[in-house]
C-alpha atoms as a PDB file:
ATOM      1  CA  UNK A   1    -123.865 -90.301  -4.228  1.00  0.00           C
ATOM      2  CA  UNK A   2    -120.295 -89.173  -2.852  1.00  0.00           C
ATOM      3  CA  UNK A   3    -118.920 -86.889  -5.579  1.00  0.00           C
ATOM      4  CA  UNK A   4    -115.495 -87.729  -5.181  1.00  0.00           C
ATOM      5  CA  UNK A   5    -113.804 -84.953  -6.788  1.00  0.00           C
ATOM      6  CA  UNK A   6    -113.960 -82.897  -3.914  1.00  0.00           C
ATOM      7  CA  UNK A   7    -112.638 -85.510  -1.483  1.00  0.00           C
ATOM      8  CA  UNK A   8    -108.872 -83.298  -0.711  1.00  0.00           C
ATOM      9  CA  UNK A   9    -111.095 -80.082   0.125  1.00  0.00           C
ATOM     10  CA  UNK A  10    -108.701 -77.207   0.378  1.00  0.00           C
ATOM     11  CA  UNK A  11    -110.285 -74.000   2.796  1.00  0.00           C
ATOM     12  CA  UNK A  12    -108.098 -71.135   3.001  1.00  0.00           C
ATOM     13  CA  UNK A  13    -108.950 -68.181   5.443  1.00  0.00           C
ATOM     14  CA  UNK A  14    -106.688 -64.984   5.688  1.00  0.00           C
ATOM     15  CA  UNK A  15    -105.808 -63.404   8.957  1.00  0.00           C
ATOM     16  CA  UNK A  16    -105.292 -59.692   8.851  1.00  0.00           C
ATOM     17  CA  UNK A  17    -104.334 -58.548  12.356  1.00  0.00           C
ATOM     18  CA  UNK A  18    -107.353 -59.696  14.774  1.00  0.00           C
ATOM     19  CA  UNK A  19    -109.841 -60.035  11.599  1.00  0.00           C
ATOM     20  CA  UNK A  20    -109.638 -63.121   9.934  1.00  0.00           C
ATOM     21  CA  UNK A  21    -111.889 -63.610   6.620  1.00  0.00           C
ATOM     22  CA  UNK A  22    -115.027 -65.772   4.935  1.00  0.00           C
ATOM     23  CA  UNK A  23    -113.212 -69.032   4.130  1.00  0.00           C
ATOM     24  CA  UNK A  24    -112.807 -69.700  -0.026  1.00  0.00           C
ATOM     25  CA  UNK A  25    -111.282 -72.645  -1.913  1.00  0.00           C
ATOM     26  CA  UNK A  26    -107.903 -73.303  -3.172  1.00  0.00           C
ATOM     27  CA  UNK A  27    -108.501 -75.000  -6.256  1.00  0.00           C
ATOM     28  CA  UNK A  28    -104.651 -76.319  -6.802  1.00  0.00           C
ATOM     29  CA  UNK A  29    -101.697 -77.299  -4.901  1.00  0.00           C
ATOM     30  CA  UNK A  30    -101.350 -79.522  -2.136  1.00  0.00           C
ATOM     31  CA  UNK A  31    -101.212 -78.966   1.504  1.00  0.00           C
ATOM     32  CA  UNK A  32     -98.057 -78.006   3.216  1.00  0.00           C
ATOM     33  CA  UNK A  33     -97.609 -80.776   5.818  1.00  0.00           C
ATOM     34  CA  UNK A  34    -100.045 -82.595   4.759  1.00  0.00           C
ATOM     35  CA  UNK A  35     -99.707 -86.796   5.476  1.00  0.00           C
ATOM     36  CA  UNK A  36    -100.991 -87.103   1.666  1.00  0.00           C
ATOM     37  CA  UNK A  37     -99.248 -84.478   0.119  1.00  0.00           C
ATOM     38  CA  UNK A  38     -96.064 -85.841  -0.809  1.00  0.00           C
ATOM     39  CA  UNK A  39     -98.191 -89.183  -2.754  1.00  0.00           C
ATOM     40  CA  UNK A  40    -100.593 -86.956  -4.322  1.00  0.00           C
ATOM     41  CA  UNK A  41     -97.304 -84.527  -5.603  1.00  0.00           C
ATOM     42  CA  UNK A  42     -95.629 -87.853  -7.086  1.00  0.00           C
ATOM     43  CA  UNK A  43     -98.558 -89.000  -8.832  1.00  0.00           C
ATOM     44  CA  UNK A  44     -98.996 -85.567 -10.445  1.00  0.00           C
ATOM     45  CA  UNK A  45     -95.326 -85.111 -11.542  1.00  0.00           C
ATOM     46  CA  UNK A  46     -94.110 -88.688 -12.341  1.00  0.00           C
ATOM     47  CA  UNK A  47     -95.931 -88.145 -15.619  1.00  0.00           C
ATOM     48  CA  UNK A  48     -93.362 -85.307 -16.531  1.00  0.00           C
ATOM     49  CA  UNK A  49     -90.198 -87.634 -15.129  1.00  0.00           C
ATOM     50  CA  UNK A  50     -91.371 -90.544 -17.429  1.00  0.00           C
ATOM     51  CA  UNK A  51     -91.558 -88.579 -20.493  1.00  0.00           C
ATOM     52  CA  UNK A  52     -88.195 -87.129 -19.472  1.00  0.00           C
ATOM     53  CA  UNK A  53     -86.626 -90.062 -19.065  1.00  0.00           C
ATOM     54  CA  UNK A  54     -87.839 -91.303 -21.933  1.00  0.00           C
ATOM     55  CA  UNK A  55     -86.737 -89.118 -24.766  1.00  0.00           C
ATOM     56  CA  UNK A  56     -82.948 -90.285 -24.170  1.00  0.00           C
ATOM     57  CA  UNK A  57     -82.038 -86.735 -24.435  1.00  0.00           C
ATOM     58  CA  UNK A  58     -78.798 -85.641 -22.156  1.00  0.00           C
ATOM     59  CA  UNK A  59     -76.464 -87.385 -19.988  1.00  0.00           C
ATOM     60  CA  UNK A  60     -76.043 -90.712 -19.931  1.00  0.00           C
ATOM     61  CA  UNK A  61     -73.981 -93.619 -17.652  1.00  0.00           C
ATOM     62  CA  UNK A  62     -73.599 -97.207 -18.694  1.00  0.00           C
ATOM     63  CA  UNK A  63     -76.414 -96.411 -20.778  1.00  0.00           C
ATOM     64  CA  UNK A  64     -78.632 -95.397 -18.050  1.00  0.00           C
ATOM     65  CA  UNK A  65     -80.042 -92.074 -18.680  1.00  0.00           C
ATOM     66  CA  UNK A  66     -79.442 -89.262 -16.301  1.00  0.00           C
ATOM     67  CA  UNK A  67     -81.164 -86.370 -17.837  1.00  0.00           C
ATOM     68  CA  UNK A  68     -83.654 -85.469 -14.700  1.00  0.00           C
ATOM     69  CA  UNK A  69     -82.586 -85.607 -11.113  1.00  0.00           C
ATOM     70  CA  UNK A  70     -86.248 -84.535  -9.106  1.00  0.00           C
ATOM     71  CA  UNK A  71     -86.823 -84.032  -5.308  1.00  0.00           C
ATOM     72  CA  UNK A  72     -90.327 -83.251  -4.377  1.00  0.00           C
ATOM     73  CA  UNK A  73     -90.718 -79.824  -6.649  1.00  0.00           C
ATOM     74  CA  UNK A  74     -87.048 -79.372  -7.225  1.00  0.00           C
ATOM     75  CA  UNK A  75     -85.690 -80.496 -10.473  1.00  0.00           C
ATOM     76  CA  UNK A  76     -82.142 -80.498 -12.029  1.00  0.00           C
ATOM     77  CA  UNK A  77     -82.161 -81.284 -16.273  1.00  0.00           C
ATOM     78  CA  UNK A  78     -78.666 -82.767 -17.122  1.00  0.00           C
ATOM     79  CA  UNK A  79     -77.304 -82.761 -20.464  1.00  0.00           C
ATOM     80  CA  UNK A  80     -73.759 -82.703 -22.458  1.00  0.00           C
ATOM     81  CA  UNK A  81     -74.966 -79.990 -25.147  1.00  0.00           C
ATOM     82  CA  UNK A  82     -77.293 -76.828 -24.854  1.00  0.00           C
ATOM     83  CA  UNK A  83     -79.151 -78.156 -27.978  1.00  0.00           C
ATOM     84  CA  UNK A  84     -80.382 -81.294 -25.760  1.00  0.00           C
ATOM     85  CA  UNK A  85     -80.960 -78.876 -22.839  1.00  0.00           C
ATOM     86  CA  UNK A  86     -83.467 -76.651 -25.088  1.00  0.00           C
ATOM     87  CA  UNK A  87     -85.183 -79.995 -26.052  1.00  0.00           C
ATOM     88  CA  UNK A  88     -85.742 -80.726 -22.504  1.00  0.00           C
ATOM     89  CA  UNK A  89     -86.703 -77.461 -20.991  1.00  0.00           C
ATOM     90  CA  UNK A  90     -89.288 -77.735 -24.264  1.00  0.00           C
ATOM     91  CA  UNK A  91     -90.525 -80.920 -23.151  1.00  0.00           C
ATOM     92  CA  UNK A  92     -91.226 -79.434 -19.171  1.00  0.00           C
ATOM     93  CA  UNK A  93     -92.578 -76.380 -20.479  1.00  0.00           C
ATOM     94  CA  UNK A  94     -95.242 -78.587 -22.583  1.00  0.00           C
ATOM     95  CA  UNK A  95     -96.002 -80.119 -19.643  1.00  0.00           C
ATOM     96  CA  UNK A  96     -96.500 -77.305 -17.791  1.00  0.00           C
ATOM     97  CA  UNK A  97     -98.830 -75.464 -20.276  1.00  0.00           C
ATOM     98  CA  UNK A  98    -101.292 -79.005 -20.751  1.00  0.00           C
ATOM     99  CA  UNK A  99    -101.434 -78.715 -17.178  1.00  0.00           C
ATOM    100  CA  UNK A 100    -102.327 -75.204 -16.355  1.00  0.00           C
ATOM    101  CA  UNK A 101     -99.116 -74.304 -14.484  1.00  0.00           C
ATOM    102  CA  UNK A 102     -96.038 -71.830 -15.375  1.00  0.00           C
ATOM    103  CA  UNK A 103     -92.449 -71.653 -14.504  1.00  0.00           C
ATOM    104  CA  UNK A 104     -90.683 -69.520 -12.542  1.00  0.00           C
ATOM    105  CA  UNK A 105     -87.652 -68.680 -14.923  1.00  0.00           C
ATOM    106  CA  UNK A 106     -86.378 -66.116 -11.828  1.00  0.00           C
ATOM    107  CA  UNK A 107     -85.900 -69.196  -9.703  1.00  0.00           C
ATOM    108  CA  UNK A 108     -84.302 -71.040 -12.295  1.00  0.00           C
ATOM    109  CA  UNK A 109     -80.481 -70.535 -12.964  1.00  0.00           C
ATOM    110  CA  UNK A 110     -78.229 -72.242 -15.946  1.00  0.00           C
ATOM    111  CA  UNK A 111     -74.786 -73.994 -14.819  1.00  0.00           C
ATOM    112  CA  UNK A 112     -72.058 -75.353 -16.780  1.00  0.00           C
ATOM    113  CA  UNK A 113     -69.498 -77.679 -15.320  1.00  0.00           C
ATOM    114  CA  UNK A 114     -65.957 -77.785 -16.559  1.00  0.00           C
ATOM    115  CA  UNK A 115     -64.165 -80.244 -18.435  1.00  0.00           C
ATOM    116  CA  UNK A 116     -60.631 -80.315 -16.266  1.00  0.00           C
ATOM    117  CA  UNK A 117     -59.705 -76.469 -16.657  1.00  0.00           C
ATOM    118  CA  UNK A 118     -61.509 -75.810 -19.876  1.00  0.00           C
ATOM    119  CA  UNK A 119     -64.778 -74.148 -19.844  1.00  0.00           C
ATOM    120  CA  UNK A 120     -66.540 -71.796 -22.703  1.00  0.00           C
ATOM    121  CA  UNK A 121     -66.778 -68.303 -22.423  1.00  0.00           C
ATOM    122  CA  UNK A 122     -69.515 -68.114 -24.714  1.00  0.00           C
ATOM    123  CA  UNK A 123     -72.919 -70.170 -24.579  1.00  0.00           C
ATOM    124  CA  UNK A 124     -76.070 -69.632 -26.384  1.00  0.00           C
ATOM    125  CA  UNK A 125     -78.747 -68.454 -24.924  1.00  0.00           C
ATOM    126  CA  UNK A 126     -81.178 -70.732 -22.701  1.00  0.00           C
ATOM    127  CA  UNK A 127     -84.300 -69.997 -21.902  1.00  0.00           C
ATOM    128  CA  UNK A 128     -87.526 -70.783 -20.031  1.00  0.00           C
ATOM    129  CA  UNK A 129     -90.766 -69.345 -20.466  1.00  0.00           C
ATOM    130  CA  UNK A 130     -89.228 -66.759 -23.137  1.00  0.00           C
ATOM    131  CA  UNK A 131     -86.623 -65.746 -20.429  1.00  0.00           C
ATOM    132  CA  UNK A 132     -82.869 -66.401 -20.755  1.00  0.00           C
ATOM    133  CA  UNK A 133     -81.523 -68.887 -17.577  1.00  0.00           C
ATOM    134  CA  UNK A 134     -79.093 -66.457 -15.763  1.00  0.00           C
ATOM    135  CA  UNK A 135     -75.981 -68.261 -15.485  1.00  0.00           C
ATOM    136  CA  UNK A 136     -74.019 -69.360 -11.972  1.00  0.00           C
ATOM    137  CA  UNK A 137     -71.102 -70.828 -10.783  1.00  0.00           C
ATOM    138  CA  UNK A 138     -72.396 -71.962  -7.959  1.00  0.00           C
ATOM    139  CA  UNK A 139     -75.916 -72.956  -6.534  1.00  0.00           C
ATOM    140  CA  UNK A 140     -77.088 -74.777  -3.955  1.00  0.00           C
ATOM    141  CA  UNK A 141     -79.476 -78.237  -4.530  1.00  0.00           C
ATOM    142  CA  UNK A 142     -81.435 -79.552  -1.466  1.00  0.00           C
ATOM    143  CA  UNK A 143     -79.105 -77.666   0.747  1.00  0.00           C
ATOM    144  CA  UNK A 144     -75.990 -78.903  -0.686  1.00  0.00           C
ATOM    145  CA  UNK A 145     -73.344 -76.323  -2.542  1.00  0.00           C
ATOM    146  CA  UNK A 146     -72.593 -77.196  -6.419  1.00  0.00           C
ATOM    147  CA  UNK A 147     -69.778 -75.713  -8.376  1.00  0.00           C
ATOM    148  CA  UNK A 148     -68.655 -75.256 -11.788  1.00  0.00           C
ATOM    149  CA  UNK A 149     -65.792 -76.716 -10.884  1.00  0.00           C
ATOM    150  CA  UNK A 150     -67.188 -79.709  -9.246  1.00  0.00           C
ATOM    151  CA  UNK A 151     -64.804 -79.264  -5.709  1.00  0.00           C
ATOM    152  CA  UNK A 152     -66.663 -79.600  -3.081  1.00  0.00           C
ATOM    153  CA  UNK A 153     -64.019 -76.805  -0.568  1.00  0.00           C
ATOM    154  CA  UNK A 154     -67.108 -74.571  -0.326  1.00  0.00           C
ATOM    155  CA  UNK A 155     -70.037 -77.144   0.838  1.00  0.00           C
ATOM    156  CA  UNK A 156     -67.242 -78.026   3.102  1.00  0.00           C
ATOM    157  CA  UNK A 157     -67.277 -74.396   4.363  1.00  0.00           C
ATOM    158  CA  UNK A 158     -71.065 -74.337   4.285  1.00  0.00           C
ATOM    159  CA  UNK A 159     -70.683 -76.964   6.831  1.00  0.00           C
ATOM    160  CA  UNK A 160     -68.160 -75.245   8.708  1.00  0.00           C
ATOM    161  CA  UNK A 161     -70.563 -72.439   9.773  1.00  0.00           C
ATOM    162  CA  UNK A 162     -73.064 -74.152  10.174  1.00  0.00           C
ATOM    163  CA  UNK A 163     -71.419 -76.478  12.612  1.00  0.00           C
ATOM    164  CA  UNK A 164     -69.956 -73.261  14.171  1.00  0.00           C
ATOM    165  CA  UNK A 165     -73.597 -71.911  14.943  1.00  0.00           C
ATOM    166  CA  UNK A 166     -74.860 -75.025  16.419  1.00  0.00           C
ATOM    167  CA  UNK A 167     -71.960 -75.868  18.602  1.00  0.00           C
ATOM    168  CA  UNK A 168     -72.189 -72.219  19.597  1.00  0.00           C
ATOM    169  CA  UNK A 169     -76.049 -72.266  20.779  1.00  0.00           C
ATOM    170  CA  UNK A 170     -75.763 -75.549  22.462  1.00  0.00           C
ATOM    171  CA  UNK A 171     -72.336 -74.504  24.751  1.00  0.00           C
ATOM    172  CA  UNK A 172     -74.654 -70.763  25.408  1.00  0.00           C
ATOM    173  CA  UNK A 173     -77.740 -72.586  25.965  1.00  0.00           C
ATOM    174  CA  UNK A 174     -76.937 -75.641  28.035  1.00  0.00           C
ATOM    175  CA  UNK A 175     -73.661 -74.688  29.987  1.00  0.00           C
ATOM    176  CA  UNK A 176     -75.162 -75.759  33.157  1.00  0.00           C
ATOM    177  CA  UNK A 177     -75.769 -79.047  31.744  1.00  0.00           C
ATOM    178  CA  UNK A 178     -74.900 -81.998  33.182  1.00  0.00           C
ATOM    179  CA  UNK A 179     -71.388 -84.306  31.342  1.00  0.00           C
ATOM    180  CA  UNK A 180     -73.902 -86.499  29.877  1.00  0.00           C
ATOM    181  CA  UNK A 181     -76.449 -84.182  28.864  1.00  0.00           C
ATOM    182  CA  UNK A 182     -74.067 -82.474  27.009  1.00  0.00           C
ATOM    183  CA  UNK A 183     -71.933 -84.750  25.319  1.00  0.00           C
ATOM    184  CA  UNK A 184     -75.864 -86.002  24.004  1.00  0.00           C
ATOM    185  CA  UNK A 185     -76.428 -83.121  22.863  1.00  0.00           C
ATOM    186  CA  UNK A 186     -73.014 -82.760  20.971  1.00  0.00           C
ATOM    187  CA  UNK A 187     -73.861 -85.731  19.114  1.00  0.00           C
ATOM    188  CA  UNK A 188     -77.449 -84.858  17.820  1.00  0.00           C
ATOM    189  CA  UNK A 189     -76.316 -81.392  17.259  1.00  0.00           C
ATOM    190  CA  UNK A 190     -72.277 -81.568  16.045  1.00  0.00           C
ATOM    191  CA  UNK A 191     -72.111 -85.289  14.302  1.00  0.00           C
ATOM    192  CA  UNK A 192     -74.631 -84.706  10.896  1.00  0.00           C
ATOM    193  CA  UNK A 193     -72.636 -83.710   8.468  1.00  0.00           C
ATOM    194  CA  UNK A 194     -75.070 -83.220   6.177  1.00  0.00           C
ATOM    195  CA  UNK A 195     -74.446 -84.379   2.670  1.00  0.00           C
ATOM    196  CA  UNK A 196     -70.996 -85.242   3.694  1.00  0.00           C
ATOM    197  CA  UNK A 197     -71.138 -88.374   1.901  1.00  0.00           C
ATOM    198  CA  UNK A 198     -71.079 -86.721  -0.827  1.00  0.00           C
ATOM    199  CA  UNK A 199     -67.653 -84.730  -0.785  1.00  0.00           C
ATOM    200  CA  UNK A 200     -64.785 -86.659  -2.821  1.00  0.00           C
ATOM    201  CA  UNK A 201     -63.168 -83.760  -4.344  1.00  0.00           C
ATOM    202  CA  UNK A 202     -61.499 -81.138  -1.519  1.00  0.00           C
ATOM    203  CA  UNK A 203     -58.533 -79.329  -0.302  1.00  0.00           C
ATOM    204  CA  UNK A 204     -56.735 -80.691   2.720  1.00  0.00           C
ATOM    205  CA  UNK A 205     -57.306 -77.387   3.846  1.00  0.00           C
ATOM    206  CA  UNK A 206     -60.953 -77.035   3.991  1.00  0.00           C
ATOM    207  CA  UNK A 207     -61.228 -80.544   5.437  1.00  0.00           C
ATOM    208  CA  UNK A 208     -58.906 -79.875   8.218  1.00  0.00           C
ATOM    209  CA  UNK A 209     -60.756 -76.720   8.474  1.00  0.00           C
ATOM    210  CA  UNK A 210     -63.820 -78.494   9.320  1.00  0.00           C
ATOM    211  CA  UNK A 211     -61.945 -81.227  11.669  1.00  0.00           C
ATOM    212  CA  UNK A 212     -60.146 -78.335  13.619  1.00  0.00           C
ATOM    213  CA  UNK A 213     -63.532 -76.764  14.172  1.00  0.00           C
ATOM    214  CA  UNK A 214     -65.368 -80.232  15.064  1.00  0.00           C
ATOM    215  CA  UNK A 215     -62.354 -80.608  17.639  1.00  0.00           C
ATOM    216  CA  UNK A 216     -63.017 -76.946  19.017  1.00  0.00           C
ATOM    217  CA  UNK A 217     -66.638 -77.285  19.249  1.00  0.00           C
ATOM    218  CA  UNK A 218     -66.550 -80.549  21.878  1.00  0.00           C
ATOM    219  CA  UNK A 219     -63.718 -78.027  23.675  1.00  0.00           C
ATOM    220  CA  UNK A 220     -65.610 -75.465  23.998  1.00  0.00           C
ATOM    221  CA  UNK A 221     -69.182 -77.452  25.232  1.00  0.00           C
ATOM    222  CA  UNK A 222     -67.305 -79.278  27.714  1.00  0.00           C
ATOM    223  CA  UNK A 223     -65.017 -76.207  28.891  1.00  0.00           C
ATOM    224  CA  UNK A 224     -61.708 -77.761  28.420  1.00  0.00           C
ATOM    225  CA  UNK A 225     -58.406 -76.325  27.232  1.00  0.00           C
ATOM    226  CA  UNK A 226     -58.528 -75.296  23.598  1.00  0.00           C
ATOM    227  CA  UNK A 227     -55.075 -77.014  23.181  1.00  0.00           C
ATOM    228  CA  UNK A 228     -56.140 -80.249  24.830  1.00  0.00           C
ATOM    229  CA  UNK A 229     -55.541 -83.598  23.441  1.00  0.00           C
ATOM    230  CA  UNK A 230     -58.337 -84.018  21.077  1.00  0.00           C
ATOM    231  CA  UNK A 231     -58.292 -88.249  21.071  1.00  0.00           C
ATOM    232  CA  UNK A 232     -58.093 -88.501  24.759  1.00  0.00           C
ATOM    233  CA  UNK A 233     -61.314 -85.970  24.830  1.00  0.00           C
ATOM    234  CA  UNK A 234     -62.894 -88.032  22.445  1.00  0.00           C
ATOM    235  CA  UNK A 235     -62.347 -91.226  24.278  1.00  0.00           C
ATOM    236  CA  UNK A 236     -63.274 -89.559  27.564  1.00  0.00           C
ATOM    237  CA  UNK A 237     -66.395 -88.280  26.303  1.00  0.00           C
ATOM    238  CA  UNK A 238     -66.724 -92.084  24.340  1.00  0.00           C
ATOM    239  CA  UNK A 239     -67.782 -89.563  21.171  1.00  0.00           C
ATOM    240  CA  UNK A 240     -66.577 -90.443  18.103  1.00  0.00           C
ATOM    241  CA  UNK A 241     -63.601 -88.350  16.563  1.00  0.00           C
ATOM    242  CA  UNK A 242     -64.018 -86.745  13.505  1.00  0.00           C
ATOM    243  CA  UNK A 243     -62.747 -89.317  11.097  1.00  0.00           C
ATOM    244  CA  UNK A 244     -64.443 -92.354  12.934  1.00  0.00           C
ATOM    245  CA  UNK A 245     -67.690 -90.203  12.541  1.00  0.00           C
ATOM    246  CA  UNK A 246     -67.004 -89.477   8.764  1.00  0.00           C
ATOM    247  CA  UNK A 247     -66.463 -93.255   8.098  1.00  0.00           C
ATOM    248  CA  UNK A 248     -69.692 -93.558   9.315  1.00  0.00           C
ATOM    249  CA  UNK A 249     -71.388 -91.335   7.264  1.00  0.00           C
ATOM    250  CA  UNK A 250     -69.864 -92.971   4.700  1.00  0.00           C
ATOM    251  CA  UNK A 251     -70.295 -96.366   5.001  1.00  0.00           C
ATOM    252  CA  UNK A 252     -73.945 -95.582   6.070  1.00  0.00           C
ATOM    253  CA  UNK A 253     -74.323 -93.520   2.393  1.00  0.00           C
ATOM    254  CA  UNK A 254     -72.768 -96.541   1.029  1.00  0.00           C
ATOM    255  CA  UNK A 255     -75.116 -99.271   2.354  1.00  0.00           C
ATOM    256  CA  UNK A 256     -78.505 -97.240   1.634  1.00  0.00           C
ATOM    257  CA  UNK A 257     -77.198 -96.562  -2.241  1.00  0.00           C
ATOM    258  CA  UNK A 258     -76.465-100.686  -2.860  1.00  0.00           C
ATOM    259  CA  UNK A 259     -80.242-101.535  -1.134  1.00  0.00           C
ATOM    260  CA  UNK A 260     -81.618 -98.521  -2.981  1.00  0.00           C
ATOM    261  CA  UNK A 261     -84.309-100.126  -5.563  1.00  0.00           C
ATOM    262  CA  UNK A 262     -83.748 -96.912  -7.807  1.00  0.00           C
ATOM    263  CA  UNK A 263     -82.180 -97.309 -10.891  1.00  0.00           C
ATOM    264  CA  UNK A 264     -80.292 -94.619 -11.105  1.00  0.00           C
ATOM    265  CA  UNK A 265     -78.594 -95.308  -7.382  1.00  0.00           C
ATOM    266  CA  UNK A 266     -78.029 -99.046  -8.965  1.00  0.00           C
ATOM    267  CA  UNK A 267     -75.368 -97.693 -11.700  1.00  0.00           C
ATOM    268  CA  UNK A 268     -73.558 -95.508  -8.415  1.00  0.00           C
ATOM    269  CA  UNK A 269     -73.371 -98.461  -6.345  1.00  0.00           C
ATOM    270  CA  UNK A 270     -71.900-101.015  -9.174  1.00  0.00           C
ATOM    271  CA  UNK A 271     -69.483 -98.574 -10.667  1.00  0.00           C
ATOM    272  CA  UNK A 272     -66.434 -99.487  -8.812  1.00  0.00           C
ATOM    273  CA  UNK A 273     -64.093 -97.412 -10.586  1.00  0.00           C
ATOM    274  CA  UNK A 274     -66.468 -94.629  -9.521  1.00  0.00           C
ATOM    275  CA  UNK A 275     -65.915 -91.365  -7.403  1.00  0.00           C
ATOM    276  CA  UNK A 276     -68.230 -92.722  -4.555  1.00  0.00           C
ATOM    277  CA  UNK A 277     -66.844 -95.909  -4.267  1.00  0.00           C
ATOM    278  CA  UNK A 278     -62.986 -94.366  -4.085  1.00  0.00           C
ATOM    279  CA  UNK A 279     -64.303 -91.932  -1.761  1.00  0.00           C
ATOM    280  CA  UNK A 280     -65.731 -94.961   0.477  1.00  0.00           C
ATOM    281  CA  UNK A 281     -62.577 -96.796   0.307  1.00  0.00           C
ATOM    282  CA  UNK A 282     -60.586 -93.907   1.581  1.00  0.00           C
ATOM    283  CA  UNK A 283     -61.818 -93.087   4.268  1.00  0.00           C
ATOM    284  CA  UNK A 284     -61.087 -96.946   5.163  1.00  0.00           C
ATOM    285  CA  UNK A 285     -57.806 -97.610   3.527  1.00  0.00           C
ATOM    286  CA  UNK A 286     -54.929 -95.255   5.251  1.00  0.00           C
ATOM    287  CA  UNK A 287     -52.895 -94.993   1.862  1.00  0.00           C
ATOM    288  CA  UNK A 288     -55.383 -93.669  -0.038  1.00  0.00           C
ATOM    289  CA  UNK A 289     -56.379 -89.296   0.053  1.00  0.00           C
ATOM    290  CA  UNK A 290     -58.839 -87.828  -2.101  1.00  0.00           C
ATOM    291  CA  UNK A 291     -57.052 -84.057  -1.142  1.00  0.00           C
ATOM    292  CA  UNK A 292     -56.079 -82.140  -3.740  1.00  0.00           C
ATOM    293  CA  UNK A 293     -53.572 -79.426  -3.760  1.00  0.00           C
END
């Protein structure tokens, strides 16, 4: 009979150079890639998220608890007080130690968001695994820039470059390129925004910043004059400006939020007093900024 524990076999070999050694088993972990990997991964830490979730401990909206925000392996534990915070890192590390594993307190870092201008100086110590949580200012979360002060001027900025590096490789690497092939290209390349959806608290400056550089970027694939007029480019191209393609992003975060069957998204979406749906609604009502000076 089939012994089914061994049905996700795991065979590791190690290449040295031209020598590659006798194959042995990896007895934990998942596959990196692997079609079945990201199931098998929820199933294993749902568990922890449930009895998170459950305890009521932390940060709470319209009654919904919000004390666990999880992404594959990455975690973020919210809560109002450090006392609730200890009672949650307790309840992961508990976890942890039933099943076999141990966190990486290096990898984990302690933040604490102001209230307006006030923040404390001095907060007891946190810790995981025996070690004290090094406090930040700043960290980034799935690729997007958090800050203390909850502005978003330097995920804007994160942006920035990053637009600056593609625009760069694609006006190096495809100059040659045909007018279609490279306005194509502009828009897979220049138009993500990645987690822009998310900004609702910024400097005119930085945005412009990033709107001056999105202007440049088309310029400079297309070779025309860096002082050109940037809506008749647009409309020559037919590429959306900047603002028509931040709309977008909007309205597309918008619509996958209110058909989101998560919970969590549900109180985001129905909260319309809320910083995502005043960020949604400027971007489409003209008399309405979210800039600060």
């Amino acid at each position: 009979m089939y012994n089914q524990r061994y049905w996700y076999n795991q065979i590791n070999h190690v290449r040295w150079g031209d020598s590659i050694s006798e194959g042995y088993r990896l007895e934990c972990g998942v596959r990196q890639g692997g079609l079945s990997s990201p199931t098998l991964f929820n199933l294993y830490v749902n568990d922890l998220i449930e009895v998170l979730s459950s305890r009521h401990v932390g940060c709470h909206i319209d009654g919904v608890c919000f004390n666990n925000i999880s992404y594959a392996d990455d975690m973020a534990l919210l809560s109002a007080s450090v006392g609730g915070l200890r009672e949650l890192i307790s309840l992961c590390e508990q976890f942890a130690s039933s099943h076999g594993l141990k966190y990486n307190a290096k990898k984990s870092e302690l933040m604490i968001f102001r209230a307006g201008t006030k923040c404390p100086s001095e907060v007891p110590p946190v810790r995981l695994s025996g070690v004290p949580l090094k406090r930040v200012h700043r960290f980034k979360y799935l690729g997007h820039v958090l800050t203390d002060d909850l502005k978003d001027d330097e995920d804007i900025e994160r942006e920035r470059r990053a637009l600056s590096v593609r625009a760069n490789m694609i006006a190096r690497r495809f100059a040659r390129c045909s007018f279609n092939v490279k306005t194509t290209l502009f828009r897979a390349y220049c138009t993500t925004f990645y987690t822009s959806s998310l900004w609702v608290k910024y400097t005119q400056k930085a945005y412009n910043a990033l709107r001056v550089q999105y202007n440049n970027a088309l310029r400079a694939l297309l070779h025309l004059p860096r002082f050109c007029s940037a809506s008749g480019m647009f409309a020559e191209a037919r590429v959306d400006c900047f603002y028509a393609t931040m709309r977008k992003r909007a309205t597309s975060a918008a619509r996958r939020v209110r058909a989101s069957g998560s919970a969590l998204l549900a109180v985001v979406a129905d909260r319309l007093d809320g910083p995502f749906m005043g960020h949604w609604l400027s971007l489409h009502a003209p008399v309405s900024h979210n800039w600060t000076k």
